[in-house]
Structures are given as structure tokens and as C-alpha cells.
Protein backbone atom coordinates (compact mmCIF):
# COMPACT_ATOMS: atom_id res chain seq x y z
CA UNK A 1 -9.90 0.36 -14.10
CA UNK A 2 -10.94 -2.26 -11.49
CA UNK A 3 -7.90 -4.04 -11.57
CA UNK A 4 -5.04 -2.15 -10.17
CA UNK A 5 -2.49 -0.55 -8.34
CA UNK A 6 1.00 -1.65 -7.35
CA UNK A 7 4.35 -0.70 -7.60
CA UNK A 8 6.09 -2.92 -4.90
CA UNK A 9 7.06 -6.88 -5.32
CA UNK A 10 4.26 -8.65 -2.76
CA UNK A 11 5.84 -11.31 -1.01
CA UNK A 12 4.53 -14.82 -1.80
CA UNK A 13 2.93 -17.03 0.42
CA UNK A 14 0.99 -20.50 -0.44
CA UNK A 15 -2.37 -21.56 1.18
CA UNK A 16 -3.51 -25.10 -0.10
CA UNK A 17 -7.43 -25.87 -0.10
CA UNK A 18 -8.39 -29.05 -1.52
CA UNK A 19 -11.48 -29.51 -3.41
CA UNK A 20 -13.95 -32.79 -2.99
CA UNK A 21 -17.40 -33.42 -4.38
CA UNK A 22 -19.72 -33.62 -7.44
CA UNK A 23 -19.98 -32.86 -10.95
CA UNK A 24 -20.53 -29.42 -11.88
CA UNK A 25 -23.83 -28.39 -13.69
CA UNK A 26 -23.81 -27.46 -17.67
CA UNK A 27 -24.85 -24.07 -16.46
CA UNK A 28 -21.79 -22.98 -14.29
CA UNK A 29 -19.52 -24.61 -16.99
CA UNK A 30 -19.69 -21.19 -19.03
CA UNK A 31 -16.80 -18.97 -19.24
CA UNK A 32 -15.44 -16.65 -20.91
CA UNK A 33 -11.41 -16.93 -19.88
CA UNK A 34 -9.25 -20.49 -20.00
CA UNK A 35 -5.63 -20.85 -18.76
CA UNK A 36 -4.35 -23.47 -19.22
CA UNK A 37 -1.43 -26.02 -18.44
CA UNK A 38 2.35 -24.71 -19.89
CA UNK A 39 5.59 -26.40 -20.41
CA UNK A 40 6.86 -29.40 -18.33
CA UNK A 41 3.27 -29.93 -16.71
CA UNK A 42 0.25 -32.37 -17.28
CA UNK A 43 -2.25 -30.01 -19.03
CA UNK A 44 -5.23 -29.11 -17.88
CA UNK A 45 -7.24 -26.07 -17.73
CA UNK A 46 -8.97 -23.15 -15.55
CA UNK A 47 -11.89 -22.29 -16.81
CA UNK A 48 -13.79 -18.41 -15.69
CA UNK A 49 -15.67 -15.06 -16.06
CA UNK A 50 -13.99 -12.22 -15.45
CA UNK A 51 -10.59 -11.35 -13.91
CA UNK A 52 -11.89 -7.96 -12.21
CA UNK A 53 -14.84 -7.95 -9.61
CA UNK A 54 -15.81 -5.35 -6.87
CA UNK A 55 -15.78 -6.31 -3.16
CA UNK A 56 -19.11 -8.45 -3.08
CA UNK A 57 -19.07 -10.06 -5.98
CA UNK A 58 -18.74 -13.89 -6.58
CA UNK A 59 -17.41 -16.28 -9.46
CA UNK A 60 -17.46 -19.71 -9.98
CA UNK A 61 -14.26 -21.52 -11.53
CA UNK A 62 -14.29 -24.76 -12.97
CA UNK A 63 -11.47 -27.26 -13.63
CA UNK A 64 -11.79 -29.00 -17.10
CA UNK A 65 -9.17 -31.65 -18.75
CA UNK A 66 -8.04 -34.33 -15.94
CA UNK A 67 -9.52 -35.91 -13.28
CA UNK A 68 -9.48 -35.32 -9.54
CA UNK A 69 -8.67 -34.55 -6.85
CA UNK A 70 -7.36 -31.03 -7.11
CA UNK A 71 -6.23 -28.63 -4.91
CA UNK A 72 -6.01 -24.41 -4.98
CA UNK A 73 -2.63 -22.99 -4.35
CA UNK A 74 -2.74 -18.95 -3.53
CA UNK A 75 0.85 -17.51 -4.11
CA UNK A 76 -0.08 -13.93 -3.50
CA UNK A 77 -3.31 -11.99 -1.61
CA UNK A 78 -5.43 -14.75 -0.25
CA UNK A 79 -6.55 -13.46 2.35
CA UNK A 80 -8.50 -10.64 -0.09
CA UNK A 81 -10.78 -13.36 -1.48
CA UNK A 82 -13.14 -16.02 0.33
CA UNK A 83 -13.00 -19.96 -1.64
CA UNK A 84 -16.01 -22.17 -1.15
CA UNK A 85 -15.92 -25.49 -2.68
CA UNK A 86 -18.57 -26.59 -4.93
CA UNK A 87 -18.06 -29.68 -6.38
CA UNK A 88 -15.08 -32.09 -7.10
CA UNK A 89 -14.13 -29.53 -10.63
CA UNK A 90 -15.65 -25.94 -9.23
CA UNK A 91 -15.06 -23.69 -6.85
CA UNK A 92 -16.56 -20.10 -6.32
CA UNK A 93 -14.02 -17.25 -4.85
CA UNK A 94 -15.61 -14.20 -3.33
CA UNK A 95 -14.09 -10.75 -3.33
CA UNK A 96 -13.39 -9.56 0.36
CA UNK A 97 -10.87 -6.99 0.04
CA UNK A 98 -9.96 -4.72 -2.32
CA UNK A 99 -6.29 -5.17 -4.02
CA UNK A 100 -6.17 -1.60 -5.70
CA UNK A 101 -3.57 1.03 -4.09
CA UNK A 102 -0.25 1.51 -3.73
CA UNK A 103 2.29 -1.74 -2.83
CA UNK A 104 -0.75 -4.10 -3.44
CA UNK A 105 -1.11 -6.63 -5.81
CA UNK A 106 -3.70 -8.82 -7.62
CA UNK A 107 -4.92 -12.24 -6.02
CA UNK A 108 -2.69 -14.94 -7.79
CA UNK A 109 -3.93 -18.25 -7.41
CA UNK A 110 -3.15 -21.59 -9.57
CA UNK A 111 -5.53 -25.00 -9.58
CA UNK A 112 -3.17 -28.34 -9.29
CA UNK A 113 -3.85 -31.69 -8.97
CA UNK A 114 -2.59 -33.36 -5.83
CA UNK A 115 -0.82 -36.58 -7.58
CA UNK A 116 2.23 -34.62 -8.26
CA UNK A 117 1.55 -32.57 -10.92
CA UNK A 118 2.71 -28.61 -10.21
CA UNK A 119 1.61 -25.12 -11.57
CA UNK A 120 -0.70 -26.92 -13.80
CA UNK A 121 -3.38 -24.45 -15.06
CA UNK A 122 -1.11 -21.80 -15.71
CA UNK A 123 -1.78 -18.18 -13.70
CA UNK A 124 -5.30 -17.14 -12.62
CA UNK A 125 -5.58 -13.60 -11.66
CA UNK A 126 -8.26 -11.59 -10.10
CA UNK A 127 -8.06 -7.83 -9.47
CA UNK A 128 -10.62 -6.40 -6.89
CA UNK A 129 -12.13 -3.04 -6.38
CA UNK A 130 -14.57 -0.60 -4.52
CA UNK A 131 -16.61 1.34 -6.77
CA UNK A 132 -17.06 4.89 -5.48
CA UNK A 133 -19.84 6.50 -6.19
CA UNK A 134 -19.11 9.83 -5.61
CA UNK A 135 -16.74 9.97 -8.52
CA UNK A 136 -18.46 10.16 -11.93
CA UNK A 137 -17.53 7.39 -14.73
CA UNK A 138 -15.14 7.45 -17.56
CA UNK A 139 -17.61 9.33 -19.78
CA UNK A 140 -17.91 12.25 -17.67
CA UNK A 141 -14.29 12.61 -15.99
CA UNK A 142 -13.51 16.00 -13.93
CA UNK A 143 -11.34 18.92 -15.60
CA UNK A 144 -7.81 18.20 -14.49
CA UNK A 145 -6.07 20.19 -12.33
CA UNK A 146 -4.75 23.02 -13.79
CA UNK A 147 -1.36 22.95 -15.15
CA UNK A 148 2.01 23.97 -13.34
CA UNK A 149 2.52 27.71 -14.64
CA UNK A 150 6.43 28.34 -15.89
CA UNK A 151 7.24 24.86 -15.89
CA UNK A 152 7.90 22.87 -18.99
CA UNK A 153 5.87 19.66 -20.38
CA UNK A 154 7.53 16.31 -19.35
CA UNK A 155 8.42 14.08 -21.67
CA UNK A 156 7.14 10.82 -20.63
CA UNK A 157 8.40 8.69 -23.39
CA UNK A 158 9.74 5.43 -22.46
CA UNK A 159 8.23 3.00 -19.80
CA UNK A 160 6.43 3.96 -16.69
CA UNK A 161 5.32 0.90 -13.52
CA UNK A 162 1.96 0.68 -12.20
CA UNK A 163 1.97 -2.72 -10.66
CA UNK A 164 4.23 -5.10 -9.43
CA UNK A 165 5.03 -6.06 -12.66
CA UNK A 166 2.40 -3.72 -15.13
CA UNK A 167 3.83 -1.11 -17.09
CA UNK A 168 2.37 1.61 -19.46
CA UNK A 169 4.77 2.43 -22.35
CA UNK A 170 4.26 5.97 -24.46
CA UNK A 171 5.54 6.66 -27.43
CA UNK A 172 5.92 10.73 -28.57
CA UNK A 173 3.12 11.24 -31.54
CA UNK A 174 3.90 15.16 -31.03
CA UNK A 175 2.01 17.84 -29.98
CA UNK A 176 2.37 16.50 -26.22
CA UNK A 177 0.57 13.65 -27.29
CA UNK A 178 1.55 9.88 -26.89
CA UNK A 179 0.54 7.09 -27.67
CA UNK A 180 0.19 4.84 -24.68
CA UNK A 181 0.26 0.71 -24.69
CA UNK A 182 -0.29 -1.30 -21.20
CA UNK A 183 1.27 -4.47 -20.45
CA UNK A 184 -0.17 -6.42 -17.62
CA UNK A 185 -3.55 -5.88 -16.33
CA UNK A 186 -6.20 -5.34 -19.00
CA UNK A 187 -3.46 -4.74 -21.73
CA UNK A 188 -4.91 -1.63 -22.54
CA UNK A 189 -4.34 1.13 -24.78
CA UNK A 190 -5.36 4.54 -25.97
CA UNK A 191 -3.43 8.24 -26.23
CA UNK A 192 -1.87 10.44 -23.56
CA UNK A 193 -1.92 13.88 -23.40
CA UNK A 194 0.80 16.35 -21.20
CA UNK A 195 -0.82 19.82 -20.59
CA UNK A 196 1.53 21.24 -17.91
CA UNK A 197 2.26 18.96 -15.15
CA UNK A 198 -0.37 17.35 -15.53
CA UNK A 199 -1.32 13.85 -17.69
CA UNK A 200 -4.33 12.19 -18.99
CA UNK A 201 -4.92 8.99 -20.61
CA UNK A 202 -7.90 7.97 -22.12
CA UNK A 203 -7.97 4.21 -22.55
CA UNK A 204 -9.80 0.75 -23.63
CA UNK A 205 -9.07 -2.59 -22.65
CA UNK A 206 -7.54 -4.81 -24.88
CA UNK A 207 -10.67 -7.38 -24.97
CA UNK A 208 -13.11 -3.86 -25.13
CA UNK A 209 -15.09 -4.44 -21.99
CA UNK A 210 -13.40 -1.79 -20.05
CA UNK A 211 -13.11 2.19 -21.00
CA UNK A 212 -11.35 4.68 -18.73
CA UNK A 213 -9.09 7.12 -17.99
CA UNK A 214 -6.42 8.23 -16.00
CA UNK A 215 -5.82 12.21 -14.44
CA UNK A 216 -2.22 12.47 -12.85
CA UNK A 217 0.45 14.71 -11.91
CA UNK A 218 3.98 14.42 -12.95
CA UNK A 219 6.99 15.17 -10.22
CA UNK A 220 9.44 17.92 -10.74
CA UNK A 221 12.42 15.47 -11.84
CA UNK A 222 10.02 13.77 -14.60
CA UNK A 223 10.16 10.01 -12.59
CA UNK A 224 6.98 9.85 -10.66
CA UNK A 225 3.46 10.52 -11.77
CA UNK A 226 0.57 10.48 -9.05
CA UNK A 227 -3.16 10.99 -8.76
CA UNK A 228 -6.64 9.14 -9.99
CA UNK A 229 -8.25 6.25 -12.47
CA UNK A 230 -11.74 5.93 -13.22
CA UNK A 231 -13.33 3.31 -15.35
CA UNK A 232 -17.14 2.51 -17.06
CA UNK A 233 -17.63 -0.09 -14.94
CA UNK A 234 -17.59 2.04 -12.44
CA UNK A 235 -14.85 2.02 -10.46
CA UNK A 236 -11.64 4.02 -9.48
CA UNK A 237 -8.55 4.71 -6.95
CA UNK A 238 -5.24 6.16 -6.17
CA UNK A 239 -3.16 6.05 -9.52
CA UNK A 240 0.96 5.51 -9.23
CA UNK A 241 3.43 5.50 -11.88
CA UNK A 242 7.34 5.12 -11.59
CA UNK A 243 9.65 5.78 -14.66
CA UNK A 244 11.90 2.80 -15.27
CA UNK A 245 13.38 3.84 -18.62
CA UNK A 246 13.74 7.14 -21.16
CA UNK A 247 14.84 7.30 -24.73
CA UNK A 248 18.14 7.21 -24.71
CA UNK A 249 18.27 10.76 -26.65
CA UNK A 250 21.25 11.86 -27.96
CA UNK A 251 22.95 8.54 -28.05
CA UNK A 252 20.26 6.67 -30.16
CA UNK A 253 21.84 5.03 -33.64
CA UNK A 254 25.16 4.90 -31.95
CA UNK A 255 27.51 2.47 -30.19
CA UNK A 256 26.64 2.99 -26.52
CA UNK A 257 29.16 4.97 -24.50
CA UNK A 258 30.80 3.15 -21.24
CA UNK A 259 29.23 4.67 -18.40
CA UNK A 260 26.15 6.08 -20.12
CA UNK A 261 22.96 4.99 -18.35
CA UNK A 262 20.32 3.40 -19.56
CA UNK A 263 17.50 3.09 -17.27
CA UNK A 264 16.54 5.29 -14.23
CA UNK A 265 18.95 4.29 -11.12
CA UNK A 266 21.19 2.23 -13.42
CA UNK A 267 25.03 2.37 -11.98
CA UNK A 268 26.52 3.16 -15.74
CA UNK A 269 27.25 0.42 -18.37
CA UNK A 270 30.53 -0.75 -19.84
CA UNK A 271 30.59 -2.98 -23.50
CA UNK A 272 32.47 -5.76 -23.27
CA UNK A 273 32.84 -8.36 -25.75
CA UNK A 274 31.21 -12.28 -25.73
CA UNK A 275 34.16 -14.51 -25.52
CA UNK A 276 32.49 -18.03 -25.00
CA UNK A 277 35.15 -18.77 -22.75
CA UNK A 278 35.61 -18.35 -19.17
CA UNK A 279 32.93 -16.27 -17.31
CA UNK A 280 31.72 -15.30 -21.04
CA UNK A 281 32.76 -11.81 -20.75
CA UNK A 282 36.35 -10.27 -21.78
CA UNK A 283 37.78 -7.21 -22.49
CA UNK A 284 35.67 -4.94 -25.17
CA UNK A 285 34.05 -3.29 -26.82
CA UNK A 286 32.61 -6.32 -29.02
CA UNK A 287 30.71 -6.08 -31.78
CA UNK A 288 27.88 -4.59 -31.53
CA UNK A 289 26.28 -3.27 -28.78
CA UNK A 290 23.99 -0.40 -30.26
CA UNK A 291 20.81 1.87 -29.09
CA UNK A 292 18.40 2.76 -31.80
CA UNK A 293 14.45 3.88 -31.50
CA UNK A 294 14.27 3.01 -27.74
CA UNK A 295 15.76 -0.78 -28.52
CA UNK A 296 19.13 -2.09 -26.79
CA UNK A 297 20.47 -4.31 -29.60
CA UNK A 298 23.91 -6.51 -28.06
CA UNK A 299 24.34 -8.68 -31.20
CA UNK A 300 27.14 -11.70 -32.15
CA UNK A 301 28.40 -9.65 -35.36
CA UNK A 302 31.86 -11.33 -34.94
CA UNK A 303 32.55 -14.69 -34.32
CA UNK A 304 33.90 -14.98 -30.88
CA UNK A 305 33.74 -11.48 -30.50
CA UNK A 306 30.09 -10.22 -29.65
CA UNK A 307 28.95 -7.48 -28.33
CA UNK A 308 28.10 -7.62 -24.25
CA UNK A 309 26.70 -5.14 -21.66
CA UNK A 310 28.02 -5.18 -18.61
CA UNK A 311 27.15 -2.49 -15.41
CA UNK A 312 29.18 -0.64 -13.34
CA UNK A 313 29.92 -2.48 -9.75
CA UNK A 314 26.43 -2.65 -7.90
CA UNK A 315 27.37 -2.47 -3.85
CA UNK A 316 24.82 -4.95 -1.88
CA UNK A 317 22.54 -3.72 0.52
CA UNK A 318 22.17 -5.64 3.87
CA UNK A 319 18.84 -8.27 3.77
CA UNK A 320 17.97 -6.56 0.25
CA UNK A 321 17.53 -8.63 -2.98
CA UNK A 322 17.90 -7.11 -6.79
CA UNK A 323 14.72 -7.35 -8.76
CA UNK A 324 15.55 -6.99 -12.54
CA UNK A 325 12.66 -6.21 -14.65
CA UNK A 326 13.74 -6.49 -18.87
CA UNK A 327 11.17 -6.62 -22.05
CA UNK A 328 13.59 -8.81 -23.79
CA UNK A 329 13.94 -10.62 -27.34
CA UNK A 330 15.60 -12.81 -28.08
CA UNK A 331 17.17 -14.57 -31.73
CA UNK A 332 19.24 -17.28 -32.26
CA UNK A 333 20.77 -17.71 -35.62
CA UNK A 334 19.68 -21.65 -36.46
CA UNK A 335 23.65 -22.47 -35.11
CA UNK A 336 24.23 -23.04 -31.33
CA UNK A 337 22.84 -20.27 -29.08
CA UNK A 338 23.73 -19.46 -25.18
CA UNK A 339 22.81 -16.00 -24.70
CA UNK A 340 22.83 -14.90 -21.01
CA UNK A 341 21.87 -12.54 -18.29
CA UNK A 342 24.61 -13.34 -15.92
CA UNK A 343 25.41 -11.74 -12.20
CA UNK A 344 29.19 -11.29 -12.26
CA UNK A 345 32.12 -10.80 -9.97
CA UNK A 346 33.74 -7.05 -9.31
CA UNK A 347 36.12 -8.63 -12.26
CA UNK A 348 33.68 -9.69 -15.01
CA UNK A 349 35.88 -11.48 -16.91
CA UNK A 350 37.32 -13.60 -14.08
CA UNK A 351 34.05 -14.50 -11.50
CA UNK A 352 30.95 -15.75 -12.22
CA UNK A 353 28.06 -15.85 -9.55
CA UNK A 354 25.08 -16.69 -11.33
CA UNK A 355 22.85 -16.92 -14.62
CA UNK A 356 19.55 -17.12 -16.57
CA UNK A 357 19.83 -17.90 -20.36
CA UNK A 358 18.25 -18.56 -23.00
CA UNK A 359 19.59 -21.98 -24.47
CA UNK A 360 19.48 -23.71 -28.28
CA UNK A 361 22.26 -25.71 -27.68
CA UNK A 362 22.29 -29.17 -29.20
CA UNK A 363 19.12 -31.18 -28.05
CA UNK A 364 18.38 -28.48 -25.70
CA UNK A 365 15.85 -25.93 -26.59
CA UNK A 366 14.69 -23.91 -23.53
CA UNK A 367 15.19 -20.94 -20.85
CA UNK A 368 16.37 -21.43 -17.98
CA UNK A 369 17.35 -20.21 -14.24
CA UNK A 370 21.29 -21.39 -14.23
CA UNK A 371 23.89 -22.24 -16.49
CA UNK A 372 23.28 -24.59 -19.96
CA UNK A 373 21.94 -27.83 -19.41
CA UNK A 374 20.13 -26.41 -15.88
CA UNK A 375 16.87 -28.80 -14.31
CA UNK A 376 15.35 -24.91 -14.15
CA UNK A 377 13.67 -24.97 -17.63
CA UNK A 378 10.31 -23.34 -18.90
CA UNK A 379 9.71 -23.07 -22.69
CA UNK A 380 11.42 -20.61 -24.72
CA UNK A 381 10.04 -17.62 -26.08
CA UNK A 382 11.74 -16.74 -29.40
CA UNK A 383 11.68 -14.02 -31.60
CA UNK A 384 8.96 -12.16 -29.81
CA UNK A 385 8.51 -10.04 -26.99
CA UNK A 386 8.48 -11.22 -22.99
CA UNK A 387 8.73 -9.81 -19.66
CA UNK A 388 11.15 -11.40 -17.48
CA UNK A 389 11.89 -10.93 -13.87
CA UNK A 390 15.03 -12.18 -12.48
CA UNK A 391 15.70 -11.48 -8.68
CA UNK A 392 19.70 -12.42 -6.72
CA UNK A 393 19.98 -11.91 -3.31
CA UNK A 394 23.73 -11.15 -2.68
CA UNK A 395 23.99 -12.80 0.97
CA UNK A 396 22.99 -16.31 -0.60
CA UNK A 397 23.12 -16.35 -4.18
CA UNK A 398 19.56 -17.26 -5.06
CA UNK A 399 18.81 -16.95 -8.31
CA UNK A 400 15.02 -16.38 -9.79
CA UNK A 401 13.35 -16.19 -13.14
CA UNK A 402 9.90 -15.71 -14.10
CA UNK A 403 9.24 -15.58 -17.68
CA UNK A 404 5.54 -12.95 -19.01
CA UNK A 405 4.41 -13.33 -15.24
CA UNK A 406 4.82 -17.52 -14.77
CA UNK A 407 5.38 -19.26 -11.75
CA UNK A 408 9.46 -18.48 -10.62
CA UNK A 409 12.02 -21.18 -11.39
CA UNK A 410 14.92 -20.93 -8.42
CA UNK A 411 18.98 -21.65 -8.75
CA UNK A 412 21.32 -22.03 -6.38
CA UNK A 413 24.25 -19.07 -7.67
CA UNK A 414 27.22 -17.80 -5.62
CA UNK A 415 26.78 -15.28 -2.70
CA UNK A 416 28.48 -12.07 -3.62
CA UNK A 417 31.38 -11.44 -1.45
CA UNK A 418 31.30 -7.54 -2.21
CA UNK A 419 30.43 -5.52 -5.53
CA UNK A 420 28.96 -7.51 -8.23
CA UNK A 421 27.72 -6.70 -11.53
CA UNK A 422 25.23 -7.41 -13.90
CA UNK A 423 25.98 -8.42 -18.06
CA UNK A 424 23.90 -9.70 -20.73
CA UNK A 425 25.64 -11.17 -24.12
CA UNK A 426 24.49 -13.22 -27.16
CA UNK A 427 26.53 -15.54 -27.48
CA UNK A 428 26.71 -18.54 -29.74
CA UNK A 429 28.81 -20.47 -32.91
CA UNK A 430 29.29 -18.14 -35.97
CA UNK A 431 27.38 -14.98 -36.26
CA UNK A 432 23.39 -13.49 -36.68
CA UNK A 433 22.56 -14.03 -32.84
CA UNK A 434 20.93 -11.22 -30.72
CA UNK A 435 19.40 -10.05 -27.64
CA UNK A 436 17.29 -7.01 -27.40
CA UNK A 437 15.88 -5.02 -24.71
CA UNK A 438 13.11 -2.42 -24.75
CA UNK A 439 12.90 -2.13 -21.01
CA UNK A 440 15.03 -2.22 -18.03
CA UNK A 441 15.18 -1.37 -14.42
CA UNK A 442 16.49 -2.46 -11.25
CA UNK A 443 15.38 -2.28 -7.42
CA UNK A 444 16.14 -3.75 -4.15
CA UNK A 445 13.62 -5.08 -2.29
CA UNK A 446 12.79 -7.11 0.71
């Protein structure tokens, strides 16, 4: 693919340019991508081509749906791309610099106006790449390297990072094959196949512009896959996946042991119940907290006593922050709903640092970074799958939340003052409430 690689948060960074001039022509008006305004913003949109070009290449992106002036904000990469006003509603970006490879990112840009109004477009992205010649497209990949001999076939169910946020998830179809689904990127998807040590993927984008495959090696201990993509268009690079969950095996279908983990690097989990009193979290095990077919379920099947999952102390790391990453849904029973992913204290029932949740609470109908009734709102996302990334750094209490890649809403939590933990419950009046994740990991970063 043209659009790739990271597996490191990028720091962001904001560069303003503001855009002045004339009306854009009915030719340059054409495109084939809009983004548009979301929740708590005037709405306007981003209108474009293509969110992949090669170093080179040019695009012109127009602003449609308010008047100006405007302004472009880049949170991430700038410096990879080249803006050139055009008009008073277009702009044209050139590619500069590729943003494929290990610990880079895509360019992440959004188009405001300047009387006030923030984030308004919603996300553009654009993923750049050097085509190299001297590998041959998609249709005509090399023969893989051949297999490991003595060692057994990795199972690579479960979830696997590729970006700073991207994933590939496979699912076992048997036979060493799996099928694989992408989130992120081109939200692609096709069927893996382990011969050895060694993995291929053979994909298509989701909007079928973009056919290619992948040819890597898994590690020894089953948690890091390495080597080469290649697409039709053509391009290719370095490939790098890191395994952020497995299935939990034996423990599927059953209550889920204290202690047992559930994501690579996770510090052990103890179920607790959902008190709705206090810090939210009391002695357990509440009902339910259960694993079955990949899926954390922590349900309210007991009124005032729900299930809640709650890690093992986490120890801080000097200047480091924790990045959670969850695929998350959540349900709220038509009744009032505060379910939570909450830092605690050492003592989860008796400290609470800091909180996102996911409120239907009286008037209030949103998620949020904070505690019920927080300023930090975006709209909810019910029912359904979405990525969320919550980040705490320990020496300040800083709290973030991005909801399926949006711009991060920031809360002022407690600094931990040594081990902390981190719980998730469901909580809310009566019973039917749930929260269920599919994914999970945790990292320190800068």
C-alpha cells in the first residue's frame, strides 16, 4: 500500500496557514472524498481526491459549506507536504516526503475557519510514498522466504499494530489460513496465510482502488512480524506489525480469572464489582465480567452490583505517559448509563485519579474526557464499534481521549503519587448495561 507504516504515537505539533483569494473554478471542485464538520462544531466540509500520493504528486482541496476566511491547521507531519494557496476555498498540498516506515505517521491536517470555529472539517489524512521500481507489483509478488524448518506455525489470531493507531485483525479460518480485516488506513481486507515463519496477506482496499500484499516474518515469541508490502499502484516499503492482543484460549466462555492477562504486556486483571458509589469500584467479583469468541463482555447483570475490570498496580515510569488503545462498545439499557474507563488509586475502591465515560445520564447524552457532566464532550457512539485512545501521564494527571481517530479532548485528572491502576465498569440504574472490548493494549510513550 501507499499509505503506511507506523507503530509509534508521533508527537503533535500545529502550523497555521491562512488562506486568501478567489473563487475556485467548477473544474477543481471535483472530488471524490468529503469530511466533514462533527459534533459541537459549525459544519462545513473538506472536499478531495485521494488520501495516498507518491512524493511528486499534487492535489487540490477545496472548502465547501461556509464562508471565509479559513485557515489550515497541521497536527502531525507538515513538514512532509508543501501548501500553496489557491484561492479564498482551495488549496493544493504537494507530497515532499515520504511518511511510510517505521515510527512515522500520515500527514494530519484539518481546514477551520478563523472566527472561532475549531476542528471543523473533521480529519484529512494523506499517506505518502516512493514507488520503487525495482520491486515488481502486487500481481507478480516474489516467493517468500522459505519457512523456518522445526519450528511450529504461529498463531496470529487476535489484533496486530501497523500504525500509530492501524491495526490488522485475523481471525483462524483453519488450515493456517485467516481471515484478515484492517482498521485504519485503506480499511482493507483479504486472507492470510502462515507457512512456517513466514506470513502473507493478500489484500484489497475497502473502496477497491488498491490491491496488494504483504510478505513478513514472524519473531520467535509470536509478538512481532517484520518484512515487505507491495501494492498495484505501485508502491511498497518496510512492513511492521506488533501483537496487542490473543484469544484468550482456554479461558474463553468463562468468568475471567484475577490475574489472567488479557492483552500482551498487560500487568494481570482483578473483577471487581460496579458499586455507583464512591470511586465506582468495590470489592468483587460483580456480575459479570466474561470472555467469549475474542469479546471482553463487563455487563450490569445485578443492580448495584456489576461486573468491573480492574488491573494489577501499573508502576509509573519517569517523563513516560500510558497510551491505551481499546475497540470498545458500548450499550446502555434506555435507564441512566455512566459506564467508565477510570485511572485509579493503588486502592481502587478508595482513590480516584481520573476518567473517560460514556454518559446517558438525564439530559446528557455524550462521551466524554472526565467525570459526568464534563465541558470535554464529543458525540457518542452507541451500540457499534470505535477505536478509542486514552493517554494519562502520571507526573500531572492529564487526561486524553480521542474517539475512531478525532481530534483529542484533554482533562485535568490527579497526578499519581505511586502505583495506579486502570478499571472499566458499566455502570448505571437497574440492569441490561454493557461495555465490550475486542481490543486492548497499553504502552508508555514520550
Amino acid at each position: 500500500m501507499s499509505y503506511r507504516r507506523a507503530t509509534s504515537f508521533v508527537p503533535v505539533f500545529v502550523i497555521a496557514f491562512f488562506l486568501l483569494g478567489l473563487v475556485l473554478s467548477p473544474a477543481d471542485s471535483v472530488a471524490r472524498i468529503t469530511k466533514c464538520g462533527g459534533p459541537g462544531a459549525k459544519s462545513f466540509c473538506l472536499e478531495y481526491e485521494t488520501e495516498h500520493l507518491k512524493v511528486g504528486e499534487s492535489q487540490t482541496y477545496t472548502i465547501v459549506g461556509s464562508s471565509p476566511p479559513f485557515q489550515i491547521s497541521f497536527v502531525q507531519n507538515g513538514d512532509k507536504v508543501r501548501l500553496e494557496r489557491i484561492d479564498d476555498r482551495s488549496f493544493r498540498l504537494t507530497a515532499v516526503k515520504e511518511t511510510t516506515g517505521f515510527g512515522v505517521g500520515p500527514v494530519q491536517f484539518y481546514a477551520n475557519e478563523t472566527k472561532g470555529y475549531r476542528y471543523a472539517t473533521g480529519h484529512g489524512l494523506l499517506y505518502i510514498s516512493v514507488a520503487r521500481p525495482e520491486e515488481p507489483p502486487a500481481a507478480g509478488p516474489p516467493k517468500p522466504h522459505p519457512p523456518v524448518q522445526g519450528r511450529p506455525s504461529c498463531d496470529i489470531s487476535g489484533t496486530w499494530r501497523h500504525g500509530t493507531q492501524e491495526t490488522w485483525t485475523f481471525t483462524p479460518l483453519g488450515g493456517n489460513r485467516y481471515s484478515a480485516r484492517e482498521e485504519g488506513f485503506g480499511h482493507a481486507s483479504g486472507t492470510a496465510v502462515v507457512t512456517g515463519n513466514q506470513l502473507r496477506i493478500d489484500y484489497v482496499t475497502r473502496d477497491g482502488r488498491i490491491r496488494g500484499y504483504y510478505a513478513v516474518e514472524i519473531s520467535a515469541d509470536c509478538r512481532l512480524m517484520s518484512g515487505r508490502w507491495s501494492d498495484n499502484q505501485p508502491a511498497s516499503g518496510q512492513a511492521r506489525m506488533v501483537r496487542l492482543t490473543t484469544a484468550p484460549g482456554p479461558h474463553a466462555g468463562t468468568t475471567v480469572p484475577g490475574g489472567h492477562a488479557l492483552a500482551v504486556g498487560d500487568p494481570g486483571w482483578e473483577v471487581m464489582t460496579a458499586t455507583g458509589k464512591g470511586t465506582g469500584f468495590g470489592p468483587g467479583p460483580g456480575q459479570s465480567v466474561t470472555v467469549a469468541d475474542n469479546i471482553i463482555t463487563i455487563a450490569q447483570s445485578a443492580t448495584d452490583r456489576g461486573g468491573a475490570l480492574v488491573t494489577k498496580p501499573i508502576t509509573p515510569l519517569a517523563g513516560k505517559i500510558l497510551r491505551i488503545t481499546k475497540e470498545t462498545m458500548v450499550h446502555h439499557a434506555g435507564s441512566n448509563y455512566t459506564g467508565m474507563t477510570v485511572i485509579l488509586g493503588q486502592d481502587a475502591s478508595r482513590e480516584v485519579l481520573s476518567a473517560v465515560g460514556y454518559y446517558h445520564y438525564d439530559r446528557e447524552n455524550y462521551f466524554g474526557a472526565g467525570f459526568l457532566r464534563t465541558p470535554f464532550t464529543t458525540r457518542p457512539v452507541w451500540d457499534a464499534w470505535f477505536r478509542e485512545v486514552i493517554t494519562y501521564d502520571p507526573a500531572t494527571g492529564r487526561t486524553t481521549l480521542s474517539i475512531n481517530n478525532g481530534p483529542p479532548l484533554a482533562y485535568a485528572g490527579r497526578p499519581a503519587s505511586g502505583p495506579f491502576r486502570l478499571g472499566m465498569h458499566s455502570y448505571g440504574w437497574g440492569t441490561g448495561h454493557y461495555q465490550k472490548v475486542r481490543a486492548l493494549s497499553m504502552e508508555w510513550t514520550n
